[in-house]
N, C-alpha and C. Protein backbone atom coordinates (compact mmCIF):
# COMPACT_ATOMS: atom_id res chain seq x y z
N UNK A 1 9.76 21.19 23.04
CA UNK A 1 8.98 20.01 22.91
C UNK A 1 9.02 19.13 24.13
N UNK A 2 9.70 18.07 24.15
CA UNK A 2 9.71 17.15 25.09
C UNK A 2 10.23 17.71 26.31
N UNK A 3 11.26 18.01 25.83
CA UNK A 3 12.30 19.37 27.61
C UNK A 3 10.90 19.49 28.88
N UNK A 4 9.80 20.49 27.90
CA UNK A 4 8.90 20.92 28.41
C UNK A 4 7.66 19.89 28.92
N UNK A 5 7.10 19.48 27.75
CA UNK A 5 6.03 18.42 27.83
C UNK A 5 6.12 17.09 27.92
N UNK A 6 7.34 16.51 28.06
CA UNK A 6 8.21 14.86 28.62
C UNK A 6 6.71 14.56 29.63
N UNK A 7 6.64 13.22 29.30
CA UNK A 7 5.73 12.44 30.31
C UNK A 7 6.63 12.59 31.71
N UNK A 8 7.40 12.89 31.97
CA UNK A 8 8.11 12.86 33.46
C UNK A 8 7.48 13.91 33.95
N UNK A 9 7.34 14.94 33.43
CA UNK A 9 6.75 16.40 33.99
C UNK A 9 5.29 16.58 34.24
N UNK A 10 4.78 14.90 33.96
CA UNK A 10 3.11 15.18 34.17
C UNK A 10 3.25 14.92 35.47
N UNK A 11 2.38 15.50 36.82
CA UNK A 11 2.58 14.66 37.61
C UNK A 11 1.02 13.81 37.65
N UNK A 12 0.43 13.66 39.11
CA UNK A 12 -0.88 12.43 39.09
C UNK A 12 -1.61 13.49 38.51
N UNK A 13 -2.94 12.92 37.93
CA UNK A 13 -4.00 13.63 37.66
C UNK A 13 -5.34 12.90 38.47
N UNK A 14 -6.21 13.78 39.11
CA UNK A 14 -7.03 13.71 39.99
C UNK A 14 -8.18 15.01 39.77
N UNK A 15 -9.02 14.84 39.01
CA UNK A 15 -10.15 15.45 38.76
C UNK A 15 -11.61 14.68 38.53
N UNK A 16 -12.85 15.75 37.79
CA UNK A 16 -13.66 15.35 37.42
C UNK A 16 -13.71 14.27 35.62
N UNK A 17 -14.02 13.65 35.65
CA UNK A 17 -13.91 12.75 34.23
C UNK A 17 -15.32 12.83 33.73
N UNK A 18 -15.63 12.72 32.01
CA UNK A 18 -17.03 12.67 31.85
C UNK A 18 -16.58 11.59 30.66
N UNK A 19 -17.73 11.13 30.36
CA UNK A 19 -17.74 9.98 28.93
C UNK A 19 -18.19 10.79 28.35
N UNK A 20 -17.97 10.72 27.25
CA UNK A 20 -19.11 10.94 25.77
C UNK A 20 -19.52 9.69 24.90
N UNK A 21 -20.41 8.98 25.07
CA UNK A 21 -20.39 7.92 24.26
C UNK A 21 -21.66 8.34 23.00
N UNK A 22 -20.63 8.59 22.24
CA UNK A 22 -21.51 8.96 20.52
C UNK A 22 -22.03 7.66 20.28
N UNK A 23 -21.88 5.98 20.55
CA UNK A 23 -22.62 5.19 19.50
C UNK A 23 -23.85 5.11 20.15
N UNK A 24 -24.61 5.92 21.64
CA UNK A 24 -25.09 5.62 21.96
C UNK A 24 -26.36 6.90 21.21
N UNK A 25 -25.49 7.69 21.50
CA UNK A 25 -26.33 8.82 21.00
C UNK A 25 -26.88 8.31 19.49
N UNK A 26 -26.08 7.60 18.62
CA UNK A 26 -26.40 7.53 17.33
C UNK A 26 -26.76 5.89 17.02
N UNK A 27 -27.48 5.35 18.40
CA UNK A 27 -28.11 4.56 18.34
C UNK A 27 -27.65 3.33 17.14
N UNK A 28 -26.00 2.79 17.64
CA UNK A 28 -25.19 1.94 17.20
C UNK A 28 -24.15 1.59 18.46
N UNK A 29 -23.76 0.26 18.45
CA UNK A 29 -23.04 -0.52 19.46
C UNK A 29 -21.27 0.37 18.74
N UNK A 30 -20.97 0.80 17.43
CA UNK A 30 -20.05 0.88 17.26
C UNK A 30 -19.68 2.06 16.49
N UNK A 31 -18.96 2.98 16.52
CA UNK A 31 -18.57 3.78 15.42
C UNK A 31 -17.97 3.19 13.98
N UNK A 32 -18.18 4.03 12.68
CA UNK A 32 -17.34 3.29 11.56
C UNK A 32 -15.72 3.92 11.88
N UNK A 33 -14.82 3.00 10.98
CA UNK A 33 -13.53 3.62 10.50
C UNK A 33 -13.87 5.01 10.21
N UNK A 34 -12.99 6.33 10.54
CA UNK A 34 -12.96 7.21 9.82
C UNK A 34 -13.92 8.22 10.28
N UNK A 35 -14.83 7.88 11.29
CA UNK A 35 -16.20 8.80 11.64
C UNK A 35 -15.45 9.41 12.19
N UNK A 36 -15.62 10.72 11.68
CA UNK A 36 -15.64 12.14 12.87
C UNK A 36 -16.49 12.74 14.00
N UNK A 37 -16.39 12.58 15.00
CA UNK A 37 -17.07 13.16 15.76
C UNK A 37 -17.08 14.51 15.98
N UNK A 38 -18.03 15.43 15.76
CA UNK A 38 -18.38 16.67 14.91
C UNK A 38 -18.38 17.48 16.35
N UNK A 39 -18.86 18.49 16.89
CA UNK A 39 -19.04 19.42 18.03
C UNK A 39 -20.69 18.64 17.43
N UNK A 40 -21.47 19.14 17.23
CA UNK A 40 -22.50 18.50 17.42
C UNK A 40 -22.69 17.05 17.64
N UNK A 41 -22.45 15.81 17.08
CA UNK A 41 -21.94 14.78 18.20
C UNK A 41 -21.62 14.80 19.38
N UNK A 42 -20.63 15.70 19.88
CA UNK A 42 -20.32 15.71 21.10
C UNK A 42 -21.09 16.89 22.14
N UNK A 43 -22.01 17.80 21.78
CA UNK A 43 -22.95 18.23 22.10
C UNK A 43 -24.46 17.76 22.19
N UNK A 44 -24.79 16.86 21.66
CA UNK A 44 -25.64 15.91 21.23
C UNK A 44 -25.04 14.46 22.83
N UNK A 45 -24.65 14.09 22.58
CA UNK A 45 -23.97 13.12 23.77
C UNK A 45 -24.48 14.14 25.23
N UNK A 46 -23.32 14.59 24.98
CA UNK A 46 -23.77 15.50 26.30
C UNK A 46 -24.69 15.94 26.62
N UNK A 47 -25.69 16.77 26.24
CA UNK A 47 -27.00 16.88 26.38
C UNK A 47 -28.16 15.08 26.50
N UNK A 48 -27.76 14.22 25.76
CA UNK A 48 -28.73 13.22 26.23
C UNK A 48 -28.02 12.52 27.60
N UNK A 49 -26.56 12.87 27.94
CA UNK A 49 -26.27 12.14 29.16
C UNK A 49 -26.45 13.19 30.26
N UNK A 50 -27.01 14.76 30.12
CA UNK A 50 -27.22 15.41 31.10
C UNK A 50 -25.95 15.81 31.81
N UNK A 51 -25.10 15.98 31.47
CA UNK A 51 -23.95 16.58 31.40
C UNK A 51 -23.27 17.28 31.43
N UNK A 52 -22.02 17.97 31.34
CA UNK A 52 -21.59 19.33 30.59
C UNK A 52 -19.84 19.08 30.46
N UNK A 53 -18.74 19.87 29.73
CA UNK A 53 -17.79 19.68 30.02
C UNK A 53 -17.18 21.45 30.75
N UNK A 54 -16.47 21.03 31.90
CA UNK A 54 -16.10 22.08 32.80
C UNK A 54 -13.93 22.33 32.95
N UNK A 55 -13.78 23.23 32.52
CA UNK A 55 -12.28 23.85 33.14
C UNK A 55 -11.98 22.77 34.14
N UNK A 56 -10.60 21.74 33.65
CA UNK A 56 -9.70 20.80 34.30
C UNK A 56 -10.59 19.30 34.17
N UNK A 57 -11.45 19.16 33.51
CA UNK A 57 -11.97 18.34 33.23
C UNK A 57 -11.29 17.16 32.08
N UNK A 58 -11.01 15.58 32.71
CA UNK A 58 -10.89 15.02 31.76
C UNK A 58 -12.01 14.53 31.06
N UNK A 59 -11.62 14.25 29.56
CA UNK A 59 -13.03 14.15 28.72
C UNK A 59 -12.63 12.74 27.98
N UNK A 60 -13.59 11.51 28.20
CA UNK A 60 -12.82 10.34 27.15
C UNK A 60 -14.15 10.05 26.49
N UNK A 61 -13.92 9.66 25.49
CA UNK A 61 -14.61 9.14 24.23
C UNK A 61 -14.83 8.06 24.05
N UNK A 62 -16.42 7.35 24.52
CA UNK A 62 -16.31 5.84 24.14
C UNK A 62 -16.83 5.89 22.40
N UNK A 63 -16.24 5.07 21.60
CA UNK A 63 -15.91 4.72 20.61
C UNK A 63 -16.58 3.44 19.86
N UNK A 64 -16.22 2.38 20.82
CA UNK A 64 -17.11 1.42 21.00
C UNK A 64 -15.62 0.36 19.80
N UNK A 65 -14.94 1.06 19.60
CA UNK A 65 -13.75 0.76 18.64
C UNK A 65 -12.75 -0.76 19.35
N UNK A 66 -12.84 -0.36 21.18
CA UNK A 66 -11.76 -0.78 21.91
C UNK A 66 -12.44 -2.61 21.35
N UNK A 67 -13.72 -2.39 21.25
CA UNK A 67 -13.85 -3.72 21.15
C UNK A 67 -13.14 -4.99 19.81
N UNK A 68 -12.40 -4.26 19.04
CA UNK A 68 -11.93 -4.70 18.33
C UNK A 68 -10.58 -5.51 18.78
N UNK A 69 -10.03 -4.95 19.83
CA UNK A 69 -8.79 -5.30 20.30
C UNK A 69 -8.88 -6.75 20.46
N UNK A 70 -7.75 -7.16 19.62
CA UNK A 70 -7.64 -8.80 20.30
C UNK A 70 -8.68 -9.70 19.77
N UNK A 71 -9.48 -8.80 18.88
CA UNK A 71 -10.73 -9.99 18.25
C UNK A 71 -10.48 -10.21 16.53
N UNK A 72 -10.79 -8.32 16.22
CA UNK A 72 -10.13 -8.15 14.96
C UNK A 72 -9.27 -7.38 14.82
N UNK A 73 -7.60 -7.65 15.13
CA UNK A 73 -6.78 -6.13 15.24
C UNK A 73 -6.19 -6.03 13.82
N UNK A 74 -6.63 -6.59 12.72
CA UNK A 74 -6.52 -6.12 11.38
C UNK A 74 -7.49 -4.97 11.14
N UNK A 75 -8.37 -4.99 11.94
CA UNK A 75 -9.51 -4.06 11.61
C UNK A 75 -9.27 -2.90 12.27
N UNK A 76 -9.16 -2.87 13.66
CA UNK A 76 -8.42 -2.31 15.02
C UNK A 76 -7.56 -0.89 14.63
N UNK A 77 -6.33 -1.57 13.42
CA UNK A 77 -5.24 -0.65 13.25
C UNK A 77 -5.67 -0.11 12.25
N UNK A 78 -6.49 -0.61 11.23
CA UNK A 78 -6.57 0.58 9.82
C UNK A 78 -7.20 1.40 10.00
N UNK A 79 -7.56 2.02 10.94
CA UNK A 79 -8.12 3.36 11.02
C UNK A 79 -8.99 3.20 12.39
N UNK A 80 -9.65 4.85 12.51
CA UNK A 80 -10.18 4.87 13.51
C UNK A 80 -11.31 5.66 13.66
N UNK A 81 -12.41 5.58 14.02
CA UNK A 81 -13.24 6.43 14.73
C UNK A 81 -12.47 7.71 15.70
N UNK A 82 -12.82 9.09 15.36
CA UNK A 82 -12.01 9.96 16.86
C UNK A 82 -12.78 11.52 15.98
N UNK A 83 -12.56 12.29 17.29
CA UNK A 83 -12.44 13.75 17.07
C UNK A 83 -11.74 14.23 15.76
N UNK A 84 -12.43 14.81 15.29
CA UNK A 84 -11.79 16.05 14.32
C UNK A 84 -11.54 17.35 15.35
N UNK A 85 -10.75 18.32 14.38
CA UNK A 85 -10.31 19.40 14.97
C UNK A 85 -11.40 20.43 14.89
N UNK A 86 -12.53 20.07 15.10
CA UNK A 86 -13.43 21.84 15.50
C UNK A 86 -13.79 20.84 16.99
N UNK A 87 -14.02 19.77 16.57
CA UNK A 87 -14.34 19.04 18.20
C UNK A 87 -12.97 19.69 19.23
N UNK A 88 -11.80 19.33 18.49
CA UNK A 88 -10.65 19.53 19.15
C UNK A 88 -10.65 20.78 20.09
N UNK A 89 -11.26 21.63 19.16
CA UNK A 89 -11.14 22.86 19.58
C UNK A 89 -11.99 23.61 20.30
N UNK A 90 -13.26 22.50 20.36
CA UNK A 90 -14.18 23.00 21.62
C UNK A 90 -13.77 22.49 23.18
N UNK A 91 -12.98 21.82 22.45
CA UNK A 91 -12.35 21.01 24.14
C UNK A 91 -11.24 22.16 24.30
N UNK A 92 -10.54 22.57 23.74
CA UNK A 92 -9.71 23.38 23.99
C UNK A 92 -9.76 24.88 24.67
N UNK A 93 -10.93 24.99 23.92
CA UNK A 93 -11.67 26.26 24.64
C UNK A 93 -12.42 25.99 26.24
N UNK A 94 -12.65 24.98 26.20
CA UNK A 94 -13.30 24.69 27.67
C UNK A 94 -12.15 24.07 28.40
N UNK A 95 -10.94 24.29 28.34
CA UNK A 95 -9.81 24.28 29.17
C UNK A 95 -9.78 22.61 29.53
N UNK A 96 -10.06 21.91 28.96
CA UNK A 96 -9.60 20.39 29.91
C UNK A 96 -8.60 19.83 29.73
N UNK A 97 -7.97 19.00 30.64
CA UNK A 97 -6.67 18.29 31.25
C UNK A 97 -6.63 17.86 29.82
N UNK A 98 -7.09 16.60 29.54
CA UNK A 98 -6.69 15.18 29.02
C UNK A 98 -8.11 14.63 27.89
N UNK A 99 -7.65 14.36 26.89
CA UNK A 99 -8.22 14.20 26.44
C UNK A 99 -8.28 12.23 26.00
N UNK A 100 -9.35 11.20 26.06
CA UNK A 100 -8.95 10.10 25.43
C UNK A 100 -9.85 9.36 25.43
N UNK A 101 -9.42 8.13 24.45
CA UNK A 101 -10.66 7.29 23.55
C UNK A 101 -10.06 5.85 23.60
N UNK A 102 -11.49 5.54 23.46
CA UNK A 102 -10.87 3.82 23.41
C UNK A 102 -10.29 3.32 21.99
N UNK A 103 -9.74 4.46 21.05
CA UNK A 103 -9.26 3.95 19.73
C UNK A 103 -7.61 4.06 20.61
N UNK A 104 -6.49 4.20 18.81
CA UNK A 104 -5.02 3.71 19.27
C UNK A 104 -5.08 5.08 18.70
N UNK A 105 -6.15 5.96 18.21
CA UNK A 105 -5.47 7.41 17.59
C UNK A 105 -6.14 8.89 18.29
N UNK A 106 -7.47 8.19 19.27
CA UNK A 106 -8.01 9.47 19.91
C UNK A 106 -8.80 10.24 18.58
N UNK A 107 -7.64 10.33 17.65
CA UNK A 107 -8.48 11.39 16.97
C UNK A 107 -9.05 10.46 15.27
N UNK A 108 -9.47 11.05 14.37
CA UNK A 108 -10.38 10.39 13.41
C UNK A 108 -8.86 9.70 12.66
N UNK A 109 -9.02 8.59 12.12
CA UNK A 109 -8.17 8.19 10.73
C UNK A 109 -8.93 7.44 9.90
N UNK A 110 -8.42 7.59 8.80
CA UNK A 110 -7.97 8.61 7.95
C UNK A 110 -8.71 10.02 8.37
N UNK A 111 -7.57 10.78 8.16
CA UNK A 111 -8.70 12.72 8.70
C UNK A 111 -8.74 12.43 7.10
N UNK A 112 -10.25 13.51 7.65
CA UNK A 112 -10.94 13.90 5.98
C UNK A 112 -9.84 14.64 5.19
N UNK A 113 -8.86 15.38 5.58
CA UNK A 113 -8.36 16.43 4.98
C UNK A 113 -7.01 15.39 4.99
N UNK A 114 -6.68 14.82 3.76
CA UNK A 114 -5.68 14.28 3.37
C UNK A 114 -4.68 14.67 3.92
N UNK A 115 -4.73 16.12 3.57
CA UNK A 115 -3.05 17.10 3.68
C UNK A 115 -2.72 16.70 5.17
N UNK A 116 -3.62 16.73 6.21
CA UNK A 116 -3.08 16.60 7.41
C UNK A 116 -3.12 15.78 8.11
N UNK A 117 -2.01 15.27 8.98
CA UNK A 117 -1.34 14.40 9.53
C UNK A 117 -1.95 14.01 11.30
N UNK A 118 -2.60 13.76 12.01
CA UNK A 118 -2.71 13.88 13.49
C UNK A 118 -3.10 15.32 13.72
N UNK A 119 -3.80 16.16 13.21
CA UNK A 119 -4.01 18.09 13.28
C UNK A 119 -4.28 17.74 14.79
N UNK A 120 -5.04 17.07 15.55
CA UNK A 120 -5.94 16.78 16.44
C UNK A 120 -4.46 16.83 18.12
N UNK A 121 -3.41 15.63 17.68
CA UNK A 121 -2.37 15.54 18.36
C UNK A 121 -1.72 16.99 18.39
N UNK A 122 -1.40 17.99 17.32
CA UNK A 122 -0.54 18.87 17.32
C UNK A 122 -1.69 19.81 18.28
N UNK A 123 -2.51 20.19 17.89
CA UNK A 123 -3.46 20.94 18.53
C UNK A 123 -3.56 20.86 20.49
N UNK A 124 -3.54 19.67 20.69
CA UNK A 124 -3.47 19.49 21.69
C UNK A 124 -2.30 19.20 22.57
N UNK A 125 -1.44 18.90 21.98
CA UNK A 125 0.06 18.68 23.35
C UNK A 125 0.85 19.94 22.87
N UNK A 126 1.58 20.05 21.91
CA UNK A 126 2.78 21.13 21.84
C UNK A 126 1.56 22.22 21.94
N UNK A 127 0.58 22.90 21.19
CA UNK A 127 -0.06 23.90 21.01
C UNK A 127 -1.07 24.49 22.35
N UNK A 128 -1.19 23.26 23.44
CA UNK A 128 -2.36 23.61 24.37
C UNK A 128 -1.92 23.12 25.75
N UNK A 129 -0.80 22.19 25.57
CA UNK A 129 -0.84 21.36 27.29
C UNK A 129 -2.14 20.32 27.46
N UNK A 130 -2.58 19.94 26.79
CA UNK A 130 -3.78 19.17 26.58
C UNK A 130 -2.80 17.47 26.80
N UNK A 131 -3.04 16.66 27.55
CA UNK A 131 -2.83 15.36 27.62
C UNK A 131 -3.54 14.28 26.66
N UNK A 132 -3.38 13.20 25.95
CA UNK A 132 -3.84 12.55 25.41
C UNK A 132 -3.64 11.23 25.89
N UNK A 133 -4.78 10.58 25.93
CA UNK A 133 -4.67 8.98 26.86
C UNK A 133 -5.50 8.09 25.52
N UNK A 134 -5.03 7.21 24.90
CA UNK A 134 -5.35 6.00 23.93
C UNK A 134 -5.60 4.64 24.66
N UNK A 135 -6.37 3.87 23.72
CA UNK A 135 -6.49 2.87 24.30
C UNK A 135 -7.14 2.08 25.45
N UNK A 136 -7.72 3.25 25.70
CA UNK A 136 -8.77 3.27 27.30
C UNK A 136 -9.84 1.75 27.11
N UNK A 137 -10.43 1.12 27.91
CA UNK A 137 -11.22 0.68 28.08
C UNK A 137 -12.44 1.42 28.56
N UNK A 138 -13.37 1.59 27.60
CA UNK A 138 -14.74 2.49 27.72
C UNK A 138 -15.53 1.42 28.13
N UNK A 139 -15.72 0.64 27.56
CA UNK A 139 -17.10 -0.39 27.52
C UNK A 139 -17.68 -0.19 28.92
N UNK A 140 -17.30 -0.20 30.02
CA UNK A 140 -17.83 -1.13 31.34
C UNK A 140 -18.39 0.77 31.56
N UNK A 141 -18.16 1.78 31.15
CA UNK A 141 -18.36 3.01 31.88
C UNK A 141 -19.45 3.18 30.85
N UNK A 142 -19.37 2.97 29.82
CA UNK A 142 -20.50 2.98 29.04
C UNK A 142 -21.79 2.37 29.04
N UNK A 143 -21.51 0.90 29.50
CA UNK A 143 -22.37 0.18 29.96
C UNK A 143 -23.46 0.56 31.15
N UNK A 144 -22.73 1.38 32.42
CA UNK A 144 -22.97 1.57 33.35
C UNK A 144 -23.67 3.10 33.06
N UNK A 145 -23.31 3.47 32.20
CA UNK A 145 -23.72 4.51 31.90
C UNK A 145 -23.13 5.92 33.17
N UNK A 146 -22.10 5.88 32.94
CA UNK A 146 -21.26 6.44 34.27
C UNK A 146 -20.44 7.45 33.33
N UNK A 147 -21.07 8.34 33.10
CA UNK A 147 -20.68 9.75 31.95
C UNK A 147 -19.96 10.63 33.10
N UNK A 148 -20.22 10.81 34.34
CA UNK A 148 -19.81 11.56 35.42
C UNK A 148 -18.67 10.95 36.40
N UNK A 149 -17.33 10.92 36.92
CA UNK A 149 -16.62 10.31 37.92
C UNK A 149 -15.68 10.67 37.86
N UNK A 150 -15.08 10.28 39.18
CA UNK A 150 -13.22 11.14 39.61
C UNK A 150 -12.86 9.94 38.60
N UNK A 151 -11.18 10.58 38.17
CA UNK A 151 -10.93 10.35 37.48
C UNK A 151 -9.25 10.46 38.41
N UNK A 152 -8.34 9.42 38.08
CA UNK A 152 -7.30 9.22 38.85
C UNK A 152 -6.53 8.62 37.73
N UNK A 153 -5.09 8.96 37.23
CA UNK A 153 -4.11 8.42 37.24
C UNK A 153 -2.38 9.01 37.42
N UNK A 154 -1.59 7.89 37.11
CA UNK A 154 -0.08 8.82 37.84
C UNK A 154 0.51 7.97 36.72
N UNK A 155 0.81 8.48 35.80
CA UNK A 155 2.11 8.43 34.60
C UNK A 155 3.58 7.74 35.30
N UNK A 156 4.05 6.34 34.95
CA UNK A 156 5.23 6.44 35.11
C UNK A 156 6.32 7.65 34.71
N UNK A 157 7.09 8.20 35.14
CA UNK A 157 7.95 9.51 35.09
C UNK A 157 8.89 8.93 34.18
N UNK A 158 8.99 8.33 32.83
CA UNK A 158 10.17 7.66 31.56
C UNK A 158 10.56 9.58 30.99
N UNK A 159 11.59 9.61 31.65
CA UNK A 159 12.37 10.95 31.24
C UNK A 159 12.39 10.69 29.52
N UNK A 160 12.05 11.87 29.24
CA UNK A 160 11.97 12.06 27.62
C UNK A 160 10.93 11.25 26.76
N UNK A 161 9.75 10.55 27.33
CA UNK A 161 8.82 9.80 26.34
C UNK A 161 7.82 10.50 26.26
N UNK A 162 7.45 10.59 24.91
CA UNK A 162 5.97 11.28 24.80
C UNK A 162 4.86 10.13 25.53
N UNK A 163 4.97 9.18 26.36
CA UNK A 163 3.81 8.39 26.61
C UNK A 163 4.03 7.70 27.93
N UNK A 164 2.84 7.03 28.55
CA UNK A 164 3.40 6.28 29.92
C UNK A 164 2.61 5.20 30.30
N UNK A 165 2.50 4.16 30.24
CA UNK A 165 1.83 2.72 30.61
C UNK A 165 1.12 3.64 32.16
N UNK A 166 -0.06 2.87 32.11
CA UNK A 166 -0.59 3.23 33.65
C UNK A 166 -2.20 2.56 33.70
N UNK A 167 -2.34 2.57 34.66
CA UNK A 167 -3.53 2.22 35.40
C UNK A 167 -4.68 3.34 35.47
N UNK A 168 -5.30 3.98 34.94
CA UNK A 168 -6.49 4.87 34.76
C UNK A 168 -7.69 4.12 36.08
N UNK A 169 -7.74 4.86 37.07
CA UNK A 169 -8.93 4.72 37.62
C UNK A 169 -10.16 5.71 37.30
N UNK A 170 -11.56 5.07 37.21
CA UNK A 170 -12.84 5.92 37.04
C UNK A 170 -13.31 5.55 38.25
N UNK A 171 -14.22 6.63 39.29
CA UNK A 171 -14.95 6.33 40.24
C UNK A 171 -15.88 7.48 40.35
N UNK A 172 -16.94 6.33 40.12
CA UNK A 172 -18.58 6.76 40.16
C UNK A 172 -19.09 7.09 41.28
């Protein structure tokens, strides 16, 4: 687990980055609690932003969720807009770095499927090497409509944490 995948062992990441912004595609400023974003959602995005997702590619998810932060964070924490696991797993198949959203869970909450817990998290770090980044600020890339850009950040090295405060650069 951690031995292997410890935030110390990430080093910088420096690639291509793409948005997906679903509320745009579905012609809403916001996702609900709980929406899954389906492979068609996220095929649907991509195709109206002219797009594609490519091997080492980070992929983040505007949500439209982040805007809750700090306005309504009663609303914020009970759940979330994010990926389900067939989305999960088209990202997985197309090999990309890092996966992340402007929610606090990346992936859907409540998941439809009671029984399971984060499927989306397990799928992607212990099972794939897949990175997960929360909490992003989408809005201004969304706005700009900037689906395409390098993508830069460097993880503080906290020996043994699954996580790392940092500075995410996008450049268009």
């Amino acid at each position: 687990g951690l031995a292997k995948r410890g935030v110390e062992n990430v080093g910088a990441i420096a690639t291509r980055g793409v948005l997906v912004d679903v509320p745009a595609l579905k012609g809403v400023a916001q996702l609900d609690r709980g929406y899954e974003i389906t492979v068609a959602d996220l095929e649907g995005a991509l195709k109206r932003e002219g797009t594609e997702i490519r091997a080492g590619d980070v992929v983040l998810f505007h949500t439209g969720w982040g805007l809750l932060w700090l306005n309504d964070n009663a609303k914020f924490n009970g759940g979330a807009p994010g990926i389900g696991l067939a989305a999960a797993q088209y990202l997985v198949d197309r090999r990309v770095v890092l996966v992340g959203a402007d929610t606090w869970s990346m992936e859907v909450i409540p998941n439809p499927n009671p029984e399971l817990q984060f499927p989306v998290h397990q799928l992607f770090i212990p099972r794939n090497g897949i990175y997960i980044f929360e909490n992003l600020v989408t809005e201004e890339l969304a706005r700009d409509r900037a689906y395409e850009f390098a993508f830069f950040y460097a993880p503080l090295k906290l020996k043994g944490a699954t996580g790392s405060p940092g500075n995410p650069i996008a450049i268009r």
